[in-house]
Protein backbone atom coordinates (compact mmCIF):
# COMPACT_ATOMS: atom_id res chain seq x y z
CA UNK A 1 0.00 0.00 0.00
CA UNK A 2 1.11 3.66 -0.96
CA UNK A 3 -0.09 7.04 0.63
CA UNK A 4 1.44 10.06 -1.15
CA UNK A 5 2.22 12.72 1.82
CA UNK A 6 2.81 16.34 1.30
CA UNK A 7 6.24 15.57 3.09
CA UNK A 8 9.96 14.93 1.23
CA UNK A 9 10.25 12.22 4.09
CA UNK A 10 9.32 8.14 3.30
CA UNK A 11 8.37 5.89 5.53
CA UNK A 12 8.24 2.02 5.31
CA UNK A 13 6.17 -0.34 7.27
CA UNK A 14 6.81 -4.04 6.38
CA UNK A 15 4.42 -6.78 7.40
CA UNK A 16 5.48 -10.32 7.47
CA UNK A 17 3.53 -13.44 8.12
CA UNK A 18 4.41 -15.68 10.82
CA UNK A 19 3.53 -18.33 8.44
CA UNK A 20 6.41 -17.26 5.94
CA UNK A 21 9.26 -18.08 7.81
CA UNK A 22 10.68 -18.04 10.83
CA UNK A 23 11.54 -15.04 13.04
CA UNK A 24 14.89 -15.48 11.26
CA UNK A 25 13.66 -15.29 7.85
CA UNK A 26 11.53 -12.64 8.70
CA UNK A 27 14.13 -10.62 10.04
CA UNK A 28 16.05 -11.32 7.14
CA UNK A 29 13.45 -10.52 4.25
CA UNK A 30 12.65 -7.35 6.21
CA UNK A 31 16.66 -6.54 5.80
CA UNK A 32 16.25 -7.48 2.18
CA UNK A 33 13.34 -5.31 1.73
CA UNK A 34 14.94 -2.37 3.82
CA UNK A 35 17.91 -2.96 1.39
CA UNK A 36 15.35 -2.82 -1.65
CA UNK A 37 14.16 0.51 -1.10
CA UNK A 38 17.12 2.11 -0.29
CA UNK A 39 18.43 1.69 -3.40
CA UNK A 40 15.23 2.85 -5.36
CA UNK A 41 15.75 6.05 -3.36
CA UNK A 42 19.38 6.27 -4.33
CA UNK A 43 18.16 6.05 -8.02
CA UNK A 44 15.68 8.93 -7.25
CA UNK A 45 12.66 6.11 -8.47
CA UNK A 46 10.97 5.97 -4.56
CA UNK A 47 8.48 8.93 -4.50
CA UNK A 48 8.24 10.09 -1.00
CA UNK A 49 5.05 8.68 0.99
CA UNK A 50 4.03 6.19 3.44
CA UNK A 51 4.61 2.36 2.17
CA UNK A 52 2.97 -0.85 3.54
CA UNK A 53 4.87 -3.73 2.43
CA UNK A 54 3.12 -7.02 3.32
CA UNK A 55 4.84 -10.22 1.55
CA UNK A 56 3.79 -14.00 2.25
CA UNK A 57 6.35 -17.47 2.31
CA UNK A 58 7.26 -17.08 -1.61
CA UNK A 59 9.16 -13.68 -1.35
CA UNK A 60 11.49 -15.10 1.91
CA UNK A 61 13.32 -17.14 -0.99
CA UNK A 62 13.43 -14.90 -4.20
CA UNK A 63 16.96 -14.04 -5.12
CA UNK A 64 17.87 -10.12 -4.28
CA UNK A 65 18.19 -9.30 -7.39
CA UNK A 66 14.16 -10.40 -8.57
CA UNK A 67 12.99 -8.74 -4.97
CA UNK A 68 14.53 -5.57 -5.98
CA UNK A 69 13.87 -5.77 -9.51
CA UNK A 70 10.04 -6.85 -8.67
CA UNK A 71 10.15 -3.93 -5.75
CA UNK A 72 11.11 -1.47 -8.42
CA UNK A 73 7.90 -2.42 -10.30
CA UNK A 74 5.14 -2.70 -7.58
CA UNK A 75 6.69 1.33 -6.82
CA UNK A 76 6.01 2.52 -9.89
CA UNK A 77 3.02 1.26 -10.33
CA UNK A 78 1.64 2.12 -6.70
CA UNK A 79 2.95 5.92 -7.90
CA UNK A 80 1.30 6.24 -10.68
CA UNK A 81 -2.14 5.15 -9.55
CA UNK A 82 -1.77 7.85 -7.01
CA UNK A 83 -1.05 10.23 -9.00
């Protein structure tokens, strides 16, 4: 989920199952994630806003490279519907 905010800050939320991994993979798809979006804001393609990232047991085993890649898309396309 996306909120657009009148604000130059972002802010990420993520939500992750209990049922996709344990507290260990959790904690390590949420550093994956956290990873993500840093570097969509480094390439200026994160429009600022509030973001609700909720993922299930298939993203705790996608390669970085397709999380970020998929990430990149999901933004976009979240930011343009708001706009």
């Amino acid at each position: 989920m996306y909120v657009p905010t009148d604000s130059d800050a972002t802010e990420v939320a993520f939500a992750i199952s209990k049922r996709a991994a344990t507290a260990v993979g959790r904690n390590r798809c949420r550093r994956r994630l956290r990873a993500a979006f840093v570097d969509l804001d480094r390439l200026g393609a994160l429009p600022p806003g509030a973001y609700l990232v909720s993922v299930g047991a298939e993203v705790v085993a996608v390669p970085q490279a397709a999380l970020a890649e998929r990430l990149g898309e999901v933004v976009a396309h979240l930011a343009a519907r708001a706009s």
